[in-house]
Structure formats: structure tokens, C-alpha cells
N, C-alpha and C. Protein backbone atom coordinates (compact mmCIF):
# COMPACT_ATOMS: atom_id res chain seq x y z
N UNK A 1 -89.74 46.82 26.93
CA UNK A 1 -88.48 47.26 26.40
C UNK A 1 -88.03 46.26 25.34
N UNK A 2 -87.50 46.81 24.08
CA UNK A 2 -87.22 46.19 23.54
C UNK A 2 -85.67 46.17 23.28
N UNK A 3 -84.76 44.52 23.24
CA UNK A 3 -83.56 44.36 23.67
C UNK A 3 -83.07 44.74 21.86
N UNK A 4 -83.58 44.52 20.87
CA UNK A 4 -82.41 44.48 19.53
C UNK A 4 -82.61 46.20 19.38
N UNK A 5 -83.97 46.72 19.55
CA UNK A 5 -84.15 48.26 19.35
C UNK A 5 -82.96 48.97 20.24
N UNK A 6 -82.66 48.39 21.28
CA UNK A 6 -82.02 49.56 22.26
C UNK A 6 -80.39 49.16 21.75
N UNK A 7 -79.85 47.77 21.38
CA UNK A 7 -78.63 47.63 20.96
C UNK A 7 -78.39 47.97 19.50
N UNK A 8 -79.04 48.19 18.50
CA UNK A 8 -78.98 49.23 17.22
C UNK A 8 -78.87 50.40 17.29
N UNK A 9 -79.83 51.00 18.74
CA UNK A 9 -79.41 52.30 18.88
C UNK A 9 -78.36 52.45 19.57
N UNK A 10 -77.83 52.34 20.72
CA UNK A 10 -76.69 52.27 21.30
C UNK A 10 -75.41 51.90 20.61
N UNK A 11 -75.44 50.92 19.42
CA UNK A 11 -74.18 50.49 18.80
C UNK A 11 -73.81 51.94 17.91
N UNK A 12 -74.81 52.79 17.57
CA UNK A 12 -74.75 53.74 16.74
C UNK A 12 -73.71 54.94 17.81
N UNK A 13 -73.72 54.56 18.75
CA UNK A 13 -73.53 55.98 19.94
C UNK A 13 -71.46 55.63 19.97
N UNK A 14 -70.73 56.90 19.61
CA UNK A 14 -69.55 57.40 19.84
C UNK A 14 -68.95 57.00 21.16
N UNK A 15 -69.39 57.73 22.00
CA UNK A 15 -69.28 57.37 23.48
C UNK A 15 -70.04 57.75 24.62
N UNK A 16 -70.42 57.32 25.72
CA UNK A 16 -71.72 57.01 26.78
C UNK A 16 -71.45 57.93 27.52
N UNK A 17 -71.87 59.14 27.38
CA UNK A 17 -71.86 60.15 28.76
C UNK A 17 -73.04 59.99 29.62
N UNK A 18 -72.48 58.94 30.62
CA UNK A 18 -73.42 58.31 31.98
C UNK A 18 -73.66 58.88 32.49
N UNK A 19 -72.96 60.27 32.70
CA UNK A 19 -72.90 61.08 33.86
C UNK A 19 -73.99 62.30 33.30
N UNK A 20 -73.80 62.27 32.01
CA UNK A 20 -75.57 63.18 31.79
C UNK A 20 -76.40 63.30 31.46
N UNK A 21 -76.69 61.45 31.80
CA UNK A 21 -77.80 61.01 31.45
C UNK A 21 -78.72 60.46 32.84
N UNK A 22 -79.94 61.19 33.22
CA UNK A 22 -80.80 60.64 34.01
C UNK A 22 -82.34 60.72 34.01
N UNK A 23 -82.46 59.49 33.03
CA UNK A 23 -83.78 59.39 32.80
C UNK A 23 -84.63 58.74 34.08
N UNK A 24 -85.88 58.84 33.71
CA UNK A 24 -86.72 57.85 34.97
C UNK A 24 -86.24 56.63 34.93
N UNK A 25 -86.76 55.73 35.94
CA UNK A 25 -86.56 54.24 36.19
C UNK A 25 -88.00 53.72 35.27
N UNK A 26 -87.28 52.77 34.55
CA UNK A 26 -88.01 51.90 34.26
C UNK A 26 -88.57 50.78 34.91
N UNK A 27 -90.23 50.98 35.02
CA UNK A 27 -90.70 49.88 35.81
C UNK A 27 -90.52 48.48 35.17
N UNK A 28 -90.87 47.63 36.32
CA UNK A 28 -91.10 46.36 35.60
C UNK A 28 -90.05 45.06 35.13
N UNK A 29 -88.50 45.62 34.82
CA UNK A 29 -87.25 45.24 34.06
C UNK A 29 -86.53 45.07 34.92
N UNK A 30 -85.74 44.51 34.93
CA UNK A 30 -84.16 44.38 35.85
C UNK A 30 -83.12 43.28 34.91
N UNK A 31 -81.82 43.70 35.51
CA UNK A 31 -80.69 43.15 35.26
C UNK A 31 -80.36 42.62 36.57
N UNK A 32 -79.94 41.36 36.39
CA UNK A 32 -78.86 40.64 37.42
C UNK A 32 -77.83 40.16 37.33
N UNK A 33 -76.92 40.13 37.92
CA UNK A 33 -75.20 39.50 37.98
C UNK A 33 -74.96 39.15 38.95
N UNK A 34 -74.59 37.60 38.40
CA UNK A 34 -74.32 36.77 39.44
C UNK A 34 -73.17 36.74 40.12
N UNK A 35 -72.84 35.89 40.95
CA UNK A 35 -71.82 35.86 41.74
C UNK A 35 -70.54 35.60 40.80
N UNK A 36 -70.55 34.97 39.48
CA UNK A 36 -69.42 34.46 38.57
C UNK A 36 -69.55 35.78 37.02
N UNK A 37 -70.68 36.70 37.21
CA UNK A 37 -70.50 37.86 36.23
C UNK A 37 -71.36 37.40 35.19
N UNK A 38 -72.04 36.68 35.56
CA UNK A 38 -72.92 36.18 34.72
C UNK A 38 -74.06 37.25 34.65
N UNK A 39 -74.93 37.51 33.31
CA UNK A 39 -76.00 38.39 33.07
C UNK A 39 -76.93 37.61 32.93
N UNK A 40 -78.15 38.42 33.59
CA UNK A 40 -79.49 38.05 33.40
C UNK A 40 -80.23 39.04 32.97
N UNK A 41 -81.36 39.08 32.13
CA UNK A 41 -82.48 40.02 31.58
C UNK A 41 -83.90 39.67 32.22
N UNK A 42 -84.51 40.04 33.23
CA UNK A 42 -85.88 39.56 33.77
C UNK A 42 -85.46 38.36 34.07
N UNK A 43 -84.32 37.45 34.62
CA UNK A 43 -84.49 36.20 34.61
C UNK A 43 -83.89 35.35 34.05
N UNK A 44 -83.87 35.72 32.77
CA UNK A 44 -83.60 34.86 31.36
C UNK A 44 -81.86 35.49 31.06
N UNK A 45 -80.96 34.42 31.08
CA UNK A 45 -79.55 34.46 30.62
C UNK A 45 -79.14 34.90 29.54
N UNK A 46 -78.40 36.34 29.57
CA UNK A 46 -78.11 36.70 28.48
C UNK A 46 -76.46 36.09 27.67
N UNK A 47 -76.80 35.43 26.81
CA UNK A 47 -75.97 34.30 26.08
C UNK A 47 -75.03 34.96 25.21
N UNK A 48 -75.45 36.16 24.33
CA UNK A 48 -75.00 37.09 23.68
C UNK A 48 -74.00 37.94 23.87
N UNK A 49 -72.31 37.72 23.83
CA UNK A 49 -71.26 38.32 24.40
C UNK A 49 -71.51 39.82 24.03
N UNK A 50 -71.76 40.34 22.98
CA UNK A 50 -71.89 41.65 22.45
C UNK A 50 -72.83 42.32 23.58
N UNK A 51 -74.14 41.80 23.80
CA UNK A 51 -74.85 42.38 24.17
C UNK A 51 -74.35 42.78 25.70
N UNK A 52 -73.89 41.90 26.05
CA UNK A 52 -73.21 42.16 27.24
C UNK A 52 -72.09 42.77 27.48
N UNK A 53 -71.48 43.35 26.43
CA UNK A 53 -70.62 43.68 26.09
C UNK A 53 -70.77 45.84 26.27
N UNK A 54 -72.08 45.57 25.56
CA UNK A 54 -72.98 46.71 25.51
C UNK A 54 -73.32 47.01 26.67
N UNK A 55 -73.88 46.47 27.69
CA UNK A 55 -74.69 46.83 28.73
C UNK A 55 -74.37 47.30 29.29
N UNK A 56 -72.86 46.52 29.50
CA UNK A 56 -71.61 46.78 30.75
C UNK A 56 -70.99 48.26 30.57
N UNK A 57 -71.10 48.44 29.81
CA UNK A 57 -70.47 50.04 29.18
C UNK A 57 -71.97 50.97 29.29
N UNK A 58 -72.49 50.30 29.96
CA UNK A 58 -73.60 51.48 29.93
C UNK A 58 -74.30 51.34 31.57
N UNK A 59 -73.69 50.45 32.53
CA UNK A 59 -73.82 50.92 33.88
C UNK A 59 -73.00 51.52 34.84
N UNK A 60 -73.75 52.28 35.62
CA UNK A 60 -73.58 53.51 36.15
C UNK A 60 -73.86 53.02 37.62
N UNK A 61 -73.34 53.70 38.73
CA UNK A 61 -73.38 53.50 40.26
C UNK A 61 -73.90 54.83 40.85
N UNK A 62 -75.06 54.92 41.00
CA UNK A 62 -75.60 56.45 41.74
C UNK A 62 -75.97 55.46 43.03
N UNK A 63 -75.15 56.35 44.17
CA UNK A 63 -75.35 56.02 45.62
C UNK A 63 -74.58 54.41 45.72
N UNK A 64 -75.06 53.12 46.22
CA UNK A 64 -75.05 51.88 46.28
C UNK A 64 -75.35 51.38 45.30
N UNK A 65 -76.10 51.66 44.32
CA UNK A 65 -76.63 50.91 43.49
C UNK A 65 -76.66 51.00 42.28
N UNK A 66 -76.63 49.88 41.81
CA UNK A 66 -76.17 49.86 40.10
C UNK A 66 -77.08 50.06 39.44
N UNK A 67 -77.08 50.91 38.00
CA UNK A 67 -78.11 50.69 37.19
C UNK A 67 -77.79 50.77 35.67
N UNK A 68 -78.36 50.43 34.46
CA UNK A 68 -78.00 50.68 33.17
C UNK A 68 -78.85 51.85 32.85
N UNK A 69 -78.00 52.77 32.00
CA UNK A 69 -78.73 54.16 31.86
C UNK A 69 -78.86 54.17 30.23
N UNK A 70 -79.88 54.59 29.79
CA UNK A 70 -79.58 55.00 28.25
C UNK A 70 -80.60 56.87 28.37
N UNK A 71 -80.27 56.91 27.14
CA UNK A 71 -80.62 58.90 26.81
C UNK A 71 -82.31 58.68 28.02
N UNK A 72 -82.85 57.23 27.60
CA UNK A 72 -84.48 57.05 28.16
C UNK A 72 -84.83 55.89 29.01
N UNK A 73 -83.75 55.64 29.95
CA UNK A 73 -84.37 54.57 30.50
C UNK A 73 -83.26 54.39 31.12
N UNK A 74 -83.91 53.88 32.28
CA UNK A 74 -82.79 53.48 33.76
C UNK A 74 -83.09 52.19 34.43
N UNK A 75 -82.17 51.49 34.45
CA UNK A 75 -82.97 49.89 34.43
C UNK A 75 -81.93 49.67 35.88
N UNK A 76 -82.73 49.31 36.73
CA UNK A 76 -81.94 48.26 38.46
C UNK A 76 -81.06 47.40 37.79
N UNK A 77 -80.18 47.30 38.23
CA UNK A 77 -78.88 46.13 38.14
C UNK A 77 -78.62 45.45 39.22
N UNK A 78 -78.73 44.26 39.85
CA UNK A 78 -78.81 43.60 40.64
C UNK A 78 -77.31 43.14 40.72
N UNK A 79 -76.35 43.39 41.22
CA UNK A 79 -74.99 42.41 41.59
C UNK A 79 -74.80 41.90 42.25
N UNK A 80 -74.30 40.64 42.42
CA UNK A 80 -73.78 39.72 44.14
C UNK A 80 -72.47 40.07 44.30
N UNK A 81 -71.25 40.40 43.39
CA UNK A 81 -70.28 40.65 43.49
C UNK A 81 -69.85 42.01 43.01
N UNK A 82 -69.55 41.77 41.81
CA UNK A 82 -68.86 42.75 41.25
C UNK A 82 -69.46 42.66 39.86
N UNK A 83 -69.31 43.89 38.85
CA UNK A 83 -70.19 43.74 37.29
C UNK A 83 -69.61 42.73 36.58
N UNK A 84 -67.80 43.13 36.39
CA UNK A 84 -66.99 42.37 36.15
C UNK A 84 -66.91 40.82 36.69
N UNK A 85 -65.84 40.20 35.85
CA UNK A 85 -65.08 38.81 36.14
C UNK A 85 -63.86 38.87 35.94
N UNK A 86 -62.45 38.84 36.86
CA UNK A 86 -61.66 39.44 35.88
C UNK A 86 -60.78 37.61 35.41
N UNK A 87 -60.70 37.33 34.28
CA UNK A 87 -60.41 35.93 34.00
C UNK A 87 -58.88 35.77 33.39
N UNK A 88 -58.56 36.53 32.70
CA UNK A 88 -57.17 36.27 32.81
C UNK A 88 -55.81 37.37 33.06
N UNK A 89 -54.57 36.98 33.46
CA UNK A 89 -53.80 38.24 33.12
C UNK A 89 -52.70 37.85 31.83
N UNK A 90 -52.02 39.08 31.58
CA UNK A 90 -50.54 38.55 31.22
C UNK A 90 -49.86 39.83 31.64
N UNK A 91 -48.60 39.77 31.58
CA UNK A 91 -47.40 40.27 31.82
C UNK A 91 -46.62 40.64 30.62
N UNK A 92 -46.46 42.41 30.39
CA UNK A 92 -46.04 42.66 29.21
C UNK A 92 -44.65 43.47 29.80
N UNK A 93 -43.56 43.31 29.55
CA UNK A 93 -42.41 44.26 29.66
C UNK A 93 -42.55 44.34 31.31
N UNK A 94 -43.02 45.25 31.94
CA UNK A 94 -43.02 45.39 33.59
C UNK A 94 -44.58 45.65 33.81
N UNK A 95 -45.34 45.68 33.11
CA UNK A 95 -46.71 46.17 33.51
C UNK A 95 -47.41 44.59 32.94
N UNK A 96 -48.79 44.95 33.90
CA UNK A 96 -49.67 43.36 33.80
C UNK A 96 -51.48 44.01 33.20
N UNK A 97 -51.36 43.42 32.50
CA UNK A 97 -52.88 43.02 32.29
C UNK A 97 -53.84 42.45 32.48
N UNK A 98 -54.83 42.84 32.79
CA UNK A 98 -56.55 41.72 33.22
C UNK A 98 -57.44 42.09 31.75
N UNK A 99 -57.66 40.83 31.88
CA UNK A 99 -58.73 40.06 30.88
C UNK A 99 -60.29 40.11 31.45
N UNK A 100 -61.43 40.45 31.14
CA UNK A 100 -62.64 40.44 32.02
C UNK A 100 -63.29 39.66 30.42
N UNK A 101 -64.68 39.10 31.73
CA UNK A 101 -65.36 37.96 31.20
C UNK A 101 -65.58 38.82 29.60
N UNK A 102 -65.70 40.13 29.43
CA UNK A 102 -65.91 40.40 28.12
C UNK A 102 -64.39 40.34 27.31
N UNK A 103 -64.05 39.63 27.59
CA UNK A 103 -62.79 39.54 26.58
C UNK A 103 -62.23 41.36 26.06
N UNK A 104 -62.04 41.83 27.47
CA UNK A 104 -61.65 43.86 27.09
C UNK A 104 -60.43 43.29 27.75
N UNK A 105 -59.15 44.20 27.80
CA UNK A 105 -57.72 43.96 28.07
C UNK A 105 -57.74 45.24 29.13
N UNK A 106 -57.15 45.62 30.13
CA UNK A 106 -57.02 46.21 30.93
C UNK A 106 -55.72 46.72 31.69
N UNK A 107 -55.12 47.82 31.34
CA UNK A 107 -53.73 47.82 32.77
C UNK A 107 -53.96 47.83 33.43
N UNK A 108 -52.91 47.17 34.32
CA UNK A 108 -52.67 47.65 35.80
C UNK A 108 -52.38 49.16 36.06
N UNK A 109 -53.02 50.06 36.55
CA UNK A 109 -52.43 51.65 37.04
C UNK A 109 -52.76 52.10 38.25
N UNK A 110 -52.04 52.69 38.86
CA UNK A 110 -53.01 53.55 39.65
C UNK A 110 -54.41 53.72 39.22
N UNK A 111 -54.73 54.09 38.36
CA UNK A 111 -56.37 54.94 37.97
C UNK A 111 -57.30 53.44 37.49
N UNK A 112 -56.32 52.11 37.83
CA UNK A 112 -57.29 50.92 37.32
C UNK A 112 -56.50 49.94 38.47
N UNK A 113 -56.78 50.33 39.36
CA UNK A 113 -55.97 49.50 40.65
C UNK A 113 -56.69 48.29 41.20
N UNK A 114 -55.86 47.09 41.86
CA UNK A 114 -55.69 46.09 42.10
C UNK A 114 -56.14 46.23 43.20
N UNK A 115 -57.26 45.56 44.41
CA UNK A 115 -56.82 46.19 45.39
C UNK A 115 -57.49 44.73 46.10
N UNK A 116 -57.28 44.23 47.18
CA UNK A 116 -56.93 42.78 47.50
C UNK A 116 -58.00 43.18 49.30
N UNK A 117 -59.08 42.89 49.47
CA UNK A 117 -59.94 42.78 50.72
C UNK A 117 -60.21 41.82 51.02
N UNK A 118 -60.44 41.29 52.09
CA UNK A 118 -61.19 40.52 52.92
C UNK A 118 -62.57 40.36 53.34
N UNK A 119 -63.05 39.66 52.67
CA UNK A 119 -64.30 39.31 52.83
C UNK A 119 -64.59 37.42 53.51
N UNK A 120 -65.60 37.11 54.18
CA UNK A 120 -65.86 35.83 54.64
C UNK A 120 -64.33 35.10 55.26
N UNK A 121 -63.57 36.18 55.45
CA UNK A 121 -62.17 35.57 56.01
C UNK A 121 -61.30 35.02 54.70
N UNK A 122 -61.69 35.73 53.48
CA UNK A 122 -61.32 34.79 52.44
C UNK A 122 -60.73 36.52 51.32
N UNK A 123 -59.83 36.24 50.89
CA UNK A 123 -59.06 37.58 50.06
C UNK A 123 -60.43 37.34 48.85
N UNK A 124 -60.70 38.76 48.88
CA UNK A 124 -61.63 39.56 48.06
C UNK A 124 -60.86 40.31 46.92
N UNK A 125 -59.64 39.44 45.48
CA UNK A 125 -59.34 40.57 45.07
C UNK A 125 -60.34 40.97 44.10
N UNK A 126 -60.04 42.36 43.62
CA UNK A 126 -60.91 42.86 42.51
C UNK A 126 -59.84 44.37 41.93
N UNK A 127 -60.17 44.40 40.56
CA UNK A 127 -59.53 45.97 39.95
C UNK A 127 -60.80 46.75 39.80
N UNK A 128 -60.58 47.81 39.98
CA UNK A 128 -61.40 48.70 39.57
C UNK A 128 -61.16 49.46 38.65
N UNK A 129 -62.12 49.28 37.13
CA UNK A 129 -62.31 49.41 35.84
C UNK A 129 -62.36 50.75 35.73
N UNK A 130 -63.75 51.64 36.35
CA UNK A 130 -63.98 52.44 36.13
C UNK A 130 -64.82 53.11 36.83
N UNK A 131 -65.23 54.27 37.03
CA UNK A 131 -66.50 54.90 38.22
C UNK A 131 -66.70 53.98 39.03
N UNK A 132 -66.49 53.73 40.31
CA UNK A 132 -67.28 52.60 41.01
C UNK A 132 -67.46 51.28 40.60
N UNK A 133 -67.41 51.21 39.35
CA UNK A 133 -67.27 49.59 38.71
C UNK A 133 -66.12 48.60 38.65
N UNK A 134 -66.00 47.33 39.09
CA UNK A 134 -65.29 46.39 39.65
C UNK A 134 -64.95 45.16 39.21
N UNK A 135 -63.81 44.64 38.81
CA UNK A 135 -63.90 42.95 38.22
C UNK A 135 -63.59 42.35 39.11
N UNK A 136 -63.82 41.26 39.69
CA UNK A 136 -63.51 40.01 40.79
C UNK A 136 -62.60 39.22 40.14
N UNK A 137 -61.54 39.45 40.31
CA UNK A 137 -60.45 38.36 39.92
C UNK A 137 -60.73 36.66 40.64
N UNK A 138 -61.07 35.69 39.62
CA UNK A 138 -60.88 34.58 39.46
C UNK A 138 -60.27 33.87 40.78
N UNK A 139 -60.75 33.21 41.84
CA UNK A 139 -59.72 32.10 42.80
C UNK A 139 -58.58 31.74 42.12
N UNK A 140 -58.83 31.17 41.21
CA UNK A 140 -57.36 30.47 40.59
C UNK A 140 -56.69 31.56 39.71
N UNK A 141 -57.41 32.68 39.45
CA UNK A 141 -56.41 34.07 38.87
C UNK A 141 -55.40 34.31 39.81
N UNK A 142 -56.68 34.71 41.19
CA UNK A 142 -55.74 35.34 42.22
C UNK A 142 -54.32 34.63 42.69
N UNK A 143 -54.83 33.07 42.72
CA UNK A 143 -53.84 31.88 43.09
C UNK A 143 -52.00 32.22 42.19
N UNK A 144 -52.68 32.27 41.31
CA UNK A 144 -51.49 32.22 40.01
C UNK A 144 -51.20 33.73 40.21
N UNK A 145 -51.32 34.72 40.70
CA UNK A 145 -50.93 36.24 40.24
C UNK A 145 -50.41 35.65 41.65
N UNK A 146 -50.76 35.29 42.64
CA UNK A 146 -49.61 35.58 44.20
C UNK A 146 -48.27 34.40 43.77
N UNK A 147 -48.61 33.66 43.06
CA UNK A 147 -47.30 33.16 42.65
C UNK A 147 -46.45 33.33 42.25
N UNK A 148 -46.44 34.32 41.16
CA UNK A 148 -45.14 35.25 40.92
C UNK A 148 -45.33 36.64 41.59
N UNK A 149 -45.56 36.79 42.18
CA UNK A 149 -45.63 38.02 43.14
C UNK A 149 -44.19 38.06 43.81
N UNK A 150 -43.72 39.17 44.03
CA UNK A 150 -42.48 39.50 44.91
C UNK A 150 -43.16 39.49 46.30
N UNK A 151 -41.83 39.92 47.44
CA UNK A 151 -42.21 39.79 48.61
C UNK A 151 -41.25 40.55 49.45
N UNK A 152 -41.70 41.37 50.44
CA UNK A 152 -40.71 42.31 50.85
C UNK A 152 -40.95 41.91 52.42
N UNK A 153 -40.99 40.73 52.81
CA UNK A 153 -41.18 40.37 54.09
C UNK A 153 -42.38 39.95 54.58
N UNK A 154 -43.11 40.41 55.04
CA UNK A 154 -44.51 40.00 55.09
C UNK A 154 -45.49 40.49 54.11
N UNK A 155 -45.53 40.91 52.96
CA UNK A 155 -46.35 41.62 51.99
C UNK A 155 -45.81 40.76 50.63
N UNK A 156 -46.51 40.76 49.95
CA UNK A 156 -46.41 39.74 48.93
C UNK A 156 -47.04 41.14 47.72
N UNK A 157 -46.17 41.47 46.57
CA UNK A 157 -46.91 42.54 45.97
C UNK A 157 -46.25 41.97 44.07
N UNK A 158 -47.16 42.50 43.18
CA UNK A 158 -46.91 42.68 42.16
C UNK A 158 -46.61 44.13 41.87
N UNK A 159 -45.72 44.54 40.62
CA UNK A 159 -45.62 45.93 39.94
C UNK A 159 -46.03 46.46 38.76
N UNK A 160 -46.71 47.36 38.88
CA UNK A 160 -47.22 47.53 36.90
C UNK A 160 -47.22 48.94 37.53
N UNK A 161 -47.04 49.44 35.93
CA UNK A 161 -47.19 50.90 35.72
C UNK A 161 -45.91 51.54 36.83
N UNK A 162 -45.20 51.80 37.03
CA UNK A 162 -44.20 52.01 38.26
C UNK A 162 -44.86 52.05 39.70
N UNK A 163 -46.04 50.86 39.67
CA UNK A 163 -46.55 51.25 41.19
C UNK A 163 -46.92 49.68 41.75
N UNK A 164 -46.69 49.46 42.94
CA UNK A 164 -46.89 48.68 43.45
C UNK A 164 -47.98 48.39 43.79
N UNK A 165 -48.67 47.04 43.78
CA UNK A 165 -49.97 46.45 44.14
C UNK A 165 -50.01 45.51 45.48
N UNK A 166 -50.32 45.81 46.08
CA UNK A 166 -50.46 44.52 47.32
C UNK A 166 -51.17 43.19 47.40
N UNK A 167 -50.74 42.14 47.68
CA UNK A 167 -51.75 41.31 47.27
C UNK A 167 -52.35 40.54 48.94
N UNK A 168 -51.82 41.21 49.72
CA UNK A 168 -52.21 40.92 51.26
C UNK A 168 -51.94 42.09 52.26
């Protein structure tokens, strides 16, 4: 596979209909993401924000498992966490924004929700971007978003979009 052939063609493409595209699996290739959203190609660190930029907009979740789809080729995606990183927010008027490792801006909504689990005994937050796809909000994101968080007794919540988020 070749990586500049498939991002010339893809940069050319309007928008990614994932959903009707299912080519074979490509042997041989894989993608990995690490525990911090980091990309790998076979191994080798992909350094290139664009390209990653690209990829991410082009994986898809059939069943458990992740994969990058193009019109010809379906490549394994390996995640430990989540595709995403989500690294920063801000606070505009009453609604909040997330920042992901690709530098994309994000609301808070219902349809891009916040949603705060437990994992290893330790709060798992993450938003969910899109189809099944997920950003892991930052320890020290999460730290700083429960700090200005309201609190209605035992629940500690932020508000965006007129809807409430829980953060426990």
C-alpha cells in the first residue's frame, strides 16, 4: 500500500460515505493507537498531523472492531483506548468545547456527548465524536473540567447545549 497515493486520492474526496463502502481486508497492514492517541503504520509512527488527520475521518467500527475503509481497502485498526485524545476545552457563552489531538473543535451536545465511566476504579471520561468513535479526555482535562463543574449534591455536572453532562 502506498501511503502518499492513497492521501492524494482521498484529499480529492468531498465527503467519506463509510457506510457504503466495504471493500476486502487488506492483508499484511495495520494501524495502531496507542493508549495517548498516538498513530502507528506497520509499526512505524505516524509524525504527519494531516495524515492523521485523514485516517481518522476514514475509520469505521463494524461489530468491535475498528478499521480504516477506503472505495478499496480495509485496513485493522488496533486501539488501546479510544481513536481520539480529547486535549483541550473552552467555554463559549453556555456551551463547551473539546479540542482532539487533531486540533478539530467539537460541541458539547447530546449527539456528541460527554459521558464519564469507570474503568480500573479510575473515571474513564470520553465524548463521543461520531459512529462508535471516541476521544479520551486528558487526566488533567478531566481534572480541570470537574473544577468548574456545578454540583447538585452528590453529582458534580457541566452544561452545554441546554443539556446536562455528568461528570460522576
Amino acid at each position: 500500500m502506498d501511503l502518499k497515493a492513497i492521501e492524494k486520492s482521498l484529499l480529492q474526496l468531498d465527503e467519506y460515505p463509510l457506510e457504503q463502502w466495504n471493500p476486502k481486508l487488506c492483508e499484511g497492514v495495520r494501524f495502531d493507537i496507542d493508549k495517548d492517541a498516538n498513530w502507528f503504520y506497520n509499526g512505524s509512527k505516524i509524525e504527519r498531523l494531516n495524515m492523521i488527520k485523514l485516517f481518522s475521518k476514514l475509520v469505521k467500527m463494524e461489530g468491535e472492531r475498528y478499521f480504516i475503509v477506503t472505495p478499496s481497502e480495509k485496513i485493522p485498526v488496533y486501539v488501546v483506548n479510544e481513536v481520539f485524545s480529547i486535549i483541550d476545552f473552552k467555554k463559549e457563552n453556555n456551551d463547551y468545547f473539546f479540542k482532539t489531538n487533531t486540533n478539530e473543535w467539537v460541541k458539547l451536545t447530546k449527539h456528541s456527548p460527554l459521558i464519564v465511566e469507570t474503568k480500573n476504579n479510575q473515571p474513564y471520561p470520553r465524548m463521543e465524536l461520531n459512529q462508535n468513535i471516541s476521544g479520551l479526555l486528558t487526566r488533567s482535562l478531566f481534572y480541570n473540567l470537574v473544577s468548574e463543574a456545578q454540583d447538585n449534591g452528590d453529582k458534580s455536572f457541566i452544561e452545554s447545549d441546554k443539556t446536562l453532562f455528568y461528570l460522576n
